[in-house]
N, C-alpha and C. Protein backbone atom coordinates (compact mmCIF):
# COMPACT_ATOMS: atom_id res chain seq x y z
N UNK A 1 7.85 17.53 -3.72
CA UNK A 1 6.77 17.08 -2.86
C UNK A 1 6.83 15.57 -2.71
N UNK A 2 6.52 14.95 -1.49
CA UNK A 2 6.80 13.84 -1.18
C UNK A 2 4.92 13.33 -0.15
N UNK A 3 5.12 12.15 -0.42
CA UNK A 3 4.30 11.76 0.51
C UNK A 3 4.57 11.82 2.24
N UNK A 4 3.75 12.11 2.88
CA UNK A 4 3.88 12.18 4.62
C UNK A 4 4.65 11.04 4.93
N UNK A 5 4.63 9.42 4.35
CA UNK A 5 5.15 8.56 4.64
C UNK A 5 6.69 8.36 4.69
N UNK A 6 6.78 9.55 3.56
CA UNK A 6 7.89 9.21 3.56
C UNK A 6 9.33 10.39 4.13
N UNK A 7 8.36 11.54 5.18
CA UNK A 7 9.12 11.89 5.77
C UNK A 7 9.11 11.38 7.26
N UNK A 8 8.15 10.91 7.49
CA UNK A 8 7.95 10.05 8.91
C UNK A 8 9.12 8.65 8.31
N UNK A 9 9.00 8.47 7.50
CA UNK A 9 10.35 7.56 7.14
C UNK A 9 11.83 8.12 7.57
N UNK A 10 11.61 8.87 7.23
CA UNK A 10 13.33 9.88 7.44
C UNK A 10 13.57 10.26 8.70
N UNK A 11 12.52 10.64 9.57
CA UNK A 11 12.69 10.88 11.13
C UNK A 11 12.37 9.84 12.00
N UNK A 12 11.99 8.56 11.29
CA UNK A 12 11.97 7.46 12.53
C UNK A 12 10.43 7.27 12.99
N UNK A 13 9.61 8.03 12.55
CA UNK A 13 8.49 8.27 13.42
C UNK A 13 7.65 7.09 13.04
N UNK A 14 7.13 6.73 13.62
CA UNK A 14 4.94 5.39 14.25
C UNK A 14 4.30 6.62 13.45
N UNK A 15 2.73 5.98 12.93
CA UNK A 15 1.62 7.13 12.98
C UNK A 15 1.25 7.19 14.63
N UNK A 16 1.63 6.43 15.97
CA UNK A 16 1.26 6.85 16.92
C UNK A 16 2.39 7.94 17.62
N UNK A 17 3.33 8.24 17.41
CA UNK A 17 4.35 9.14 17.40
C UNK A 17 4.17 10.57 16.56
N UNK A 18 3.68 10.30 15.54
CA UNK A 18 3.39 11.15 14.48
C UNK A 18 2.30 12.26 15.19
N UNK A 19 1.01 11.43 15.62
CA UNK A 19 -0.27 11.75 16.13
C UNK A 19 -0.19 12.45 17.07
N UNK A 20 0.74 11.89 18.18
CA UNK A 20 0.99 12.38 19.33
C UNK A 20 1.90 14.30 19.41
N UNK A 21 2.61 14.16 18.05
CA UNK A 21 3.26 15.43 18.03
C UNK A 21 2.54 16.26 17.63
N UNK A 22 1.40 15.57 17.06
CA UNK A 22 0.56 16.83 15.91
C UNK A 22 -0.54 16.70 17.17
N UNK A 23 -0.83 16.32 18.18
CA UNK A 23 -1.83 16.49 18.85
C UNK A 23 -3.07 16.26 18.03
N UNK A 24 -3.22 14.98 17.28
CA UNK A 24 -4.32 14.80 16.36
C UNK A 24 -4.48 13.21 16.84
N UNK A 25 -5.50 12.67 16.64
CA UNK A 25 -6.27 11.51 16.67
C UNK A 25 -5.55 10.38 15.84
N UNK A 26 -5.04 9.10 16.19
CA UNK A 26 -4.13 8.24 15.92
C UNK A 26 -5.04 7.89 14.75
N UNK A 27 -6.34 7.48 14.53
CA UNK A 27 -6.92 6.50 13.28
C UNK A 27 -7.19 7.91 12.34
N UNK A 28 -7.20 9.06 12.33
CA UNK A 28 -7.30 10.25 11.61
C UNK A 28 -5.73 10.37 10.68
N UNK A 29 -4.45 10.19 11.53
CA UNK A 29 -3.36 10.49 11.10
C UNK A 29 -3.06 9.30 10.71
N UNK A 30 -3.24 7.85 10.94
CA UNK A 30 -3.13 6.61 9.40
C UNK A 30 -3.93 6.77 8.39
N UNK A 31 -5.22 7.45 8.64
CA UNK A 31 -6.21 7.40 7.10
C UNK A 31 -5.56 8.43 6.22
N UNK A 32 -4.85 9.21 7.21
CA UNK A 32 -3.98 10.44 5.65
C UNK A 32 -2.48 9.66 5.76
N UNK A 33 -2.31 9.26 6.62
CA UNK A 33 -1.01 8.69 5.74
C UNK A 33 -1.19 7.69 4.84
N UNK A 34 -2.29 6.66 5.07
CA UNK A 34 -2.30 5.62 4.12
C UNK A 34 -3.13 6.15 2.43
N UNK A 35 -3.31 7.74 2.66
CA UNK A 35 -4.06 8.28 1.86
C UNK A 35 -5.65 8.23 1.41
N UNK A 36 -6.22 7.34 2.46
CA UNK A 36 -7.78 7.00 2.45
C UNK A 36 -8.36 8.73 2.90
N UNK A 37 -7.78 9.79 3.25
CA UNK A 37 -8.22 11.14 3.86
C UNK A 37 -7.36 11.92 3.63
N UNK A 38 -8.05 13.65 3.23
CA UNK A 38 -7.43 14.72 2.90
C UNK A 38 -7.26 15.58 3.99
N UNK A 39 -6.36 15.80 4.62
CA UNK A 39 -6.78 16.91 5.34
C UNK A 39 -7.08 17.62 5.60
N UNK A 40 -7.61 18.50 6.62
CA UNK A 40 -7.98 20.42 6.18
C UNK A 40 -6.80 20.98 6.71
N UNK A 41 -7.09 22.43 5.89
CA UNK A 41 -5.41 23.22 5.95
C UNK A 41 -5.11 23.20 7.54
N UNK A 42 -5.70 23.25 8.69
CA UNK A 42 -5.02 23.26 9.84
C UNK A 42 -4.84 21.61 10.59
N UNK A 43 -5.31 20.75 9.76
CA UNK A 43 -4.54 19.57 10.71
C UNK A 43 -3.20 19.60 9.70
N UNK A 44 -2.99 19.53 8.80
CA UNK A 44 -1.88 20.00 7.23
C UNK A 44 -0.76 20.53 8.12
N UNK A 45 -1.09 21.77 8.81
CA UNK A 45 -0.07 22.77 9.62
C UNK A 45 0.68 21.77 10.47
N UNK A 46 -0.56 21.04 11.37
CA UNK A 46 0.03 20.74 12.26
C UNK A 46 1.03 19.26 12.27
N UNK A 47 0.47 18.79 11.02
CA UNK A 47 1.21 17.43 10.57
C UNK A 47 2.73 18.21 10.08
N UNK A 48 2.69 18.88 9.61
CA UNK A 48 4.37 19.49 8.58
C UNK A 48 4.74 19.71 9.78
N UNK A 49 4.23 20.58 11.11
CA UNK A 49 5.20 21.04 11.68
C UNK A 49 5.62 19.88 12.86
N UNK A 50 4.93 19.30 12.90
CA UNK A 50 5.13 17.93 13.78
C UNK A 50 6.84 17.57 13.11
N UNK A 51 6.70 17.10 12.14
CA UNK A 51 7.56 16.57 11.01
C UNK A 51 8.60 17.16 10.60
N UNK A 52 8.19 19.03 10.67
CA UNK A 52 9.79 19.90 10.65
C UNK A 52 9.75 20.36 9.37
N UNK A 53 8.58 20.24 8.54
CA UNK A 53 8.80 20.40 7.12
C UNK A 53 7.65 21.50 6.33
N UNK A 54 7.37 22.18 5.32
CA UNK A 54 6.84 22.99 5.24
C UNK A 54 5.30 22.23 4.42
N UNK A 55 4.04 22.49 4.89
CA UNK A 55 2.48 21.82 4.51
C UNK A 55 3.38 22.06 2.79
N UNK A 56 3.21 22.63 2.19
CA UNK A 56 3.91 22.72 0.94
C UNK A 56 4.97 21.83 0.20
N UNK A 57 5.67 20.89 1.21
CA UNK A 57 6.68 20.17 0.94
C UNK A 57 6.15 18.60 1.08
N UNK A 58 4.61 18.77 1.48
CA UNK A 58 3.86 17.36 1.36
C UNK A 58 3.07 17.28 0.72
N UNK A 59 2.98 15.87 -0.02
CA UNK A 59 1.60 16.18 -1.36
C UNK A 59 0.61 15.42 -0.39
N UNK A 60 -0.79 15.99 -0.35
CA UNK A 60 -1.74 15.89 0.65
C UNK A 60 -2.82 14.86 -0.31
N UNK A 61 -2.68 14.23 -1.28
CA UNK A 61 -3.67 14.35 -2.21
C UNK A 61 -4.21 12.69 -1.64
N UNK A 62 -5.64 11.76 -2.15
CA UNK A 62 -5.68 10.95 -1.81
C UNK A 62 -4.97 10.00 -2.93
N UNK A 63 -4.46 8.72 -2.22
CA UNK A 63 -3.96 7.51 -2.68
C UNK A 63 -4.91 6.64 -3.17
N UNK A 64 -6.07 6.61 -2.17
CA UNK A 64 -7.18 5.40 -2.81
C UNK A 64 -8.06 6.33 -3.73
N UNK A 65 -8.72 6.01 -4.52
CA UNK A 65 -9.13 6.18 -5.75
C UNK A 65 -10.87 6.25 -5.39
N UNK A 66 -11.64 7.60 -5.18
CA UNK A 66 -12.71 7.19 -4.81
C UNK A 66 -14.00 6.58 -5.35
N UNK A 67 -14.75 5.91 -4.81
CA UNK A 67 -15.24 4.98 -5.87
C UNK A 67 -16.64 5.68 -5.38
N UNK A 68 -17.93 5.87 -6.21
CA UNK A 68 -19.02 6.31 -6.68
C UNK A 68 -20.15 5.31 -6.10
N UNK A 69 -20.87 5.24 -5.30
CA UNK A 69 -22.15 3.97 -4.77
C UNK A 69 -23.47 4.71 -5.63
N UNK A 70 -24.16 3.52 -6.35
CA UNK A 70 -25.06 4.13 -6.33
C UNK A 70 -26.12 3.85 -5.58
N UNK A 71 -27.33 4.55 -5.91
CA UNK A 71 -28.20 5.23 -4.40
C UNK A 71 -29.40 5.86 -5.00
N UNK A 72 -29.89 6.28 -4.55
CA UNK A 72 -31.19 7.43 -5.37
C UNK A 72 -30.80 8.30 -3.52
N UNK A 73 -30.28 8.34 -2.46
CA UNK A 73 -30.03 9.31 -1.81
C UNK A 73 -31.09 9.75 -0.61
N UNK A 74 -31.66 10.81 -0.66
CA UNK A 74 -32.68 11.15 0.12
C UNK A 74 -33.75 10.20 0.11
N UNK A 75 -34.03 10.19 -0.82
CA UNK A 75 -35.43 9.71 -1.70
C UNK A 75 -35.68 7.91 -0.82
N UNK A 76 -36.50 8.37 -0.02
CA UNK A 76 -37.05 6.45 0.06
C UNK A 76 -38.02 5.73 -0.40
N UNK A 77 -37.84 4.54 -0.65
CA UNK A 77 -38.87 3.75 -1.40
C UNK A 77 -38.84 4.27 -2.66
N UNK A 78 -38.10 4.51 -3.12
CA UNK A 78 -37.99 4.15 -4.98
C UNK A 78 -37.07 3.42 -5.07
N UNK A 79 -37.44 2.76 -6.38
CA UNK A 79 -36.19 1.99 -6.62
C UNK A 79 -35.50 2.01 -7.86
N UNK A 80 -34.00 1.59 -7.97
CA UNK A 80 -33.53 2.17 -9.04
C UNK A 80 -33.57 1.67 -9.99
């Protein structure tokens, strides 16, 4: 398993090349390549097959590390 980057490395491909084959949204297909976004199993399909390679043969996982805000959430006017 390899990162997406680095089979768009091997075929030459832009994330605007990339986007365009997978028929997906250009700032959608840099946030998973740069790993800031996971995909769901059918943009997954359509990225591998863009690429020639099997969703299985790419590790989908995120790169940036997600970080926790705190908040109290619904709740207004309390404070924490």
């Amino acid at each position: 398993m390899k990162p997406i980057a680095s089979y768009m490395e091997l075929r030459g491909l832009s994330v605007i090349q990339l986007a365009a084959a997978a028929g997906l949204d250009r700032k959608l297909v840099n946030a998973i390549v740069k790993g800031n976004f996971t995909p769901s199993p059918p943009q997954r399909q359509r990225l591998a097959a863009a690429l020639g390679v099997s969703t299985s043969d790419i590790s989908w996982g995120h790169a940036v590390p997600v970080q926790h805000m705190r908040g109290n959430g619904p709740q207004v006017g309390r404070s924490t």
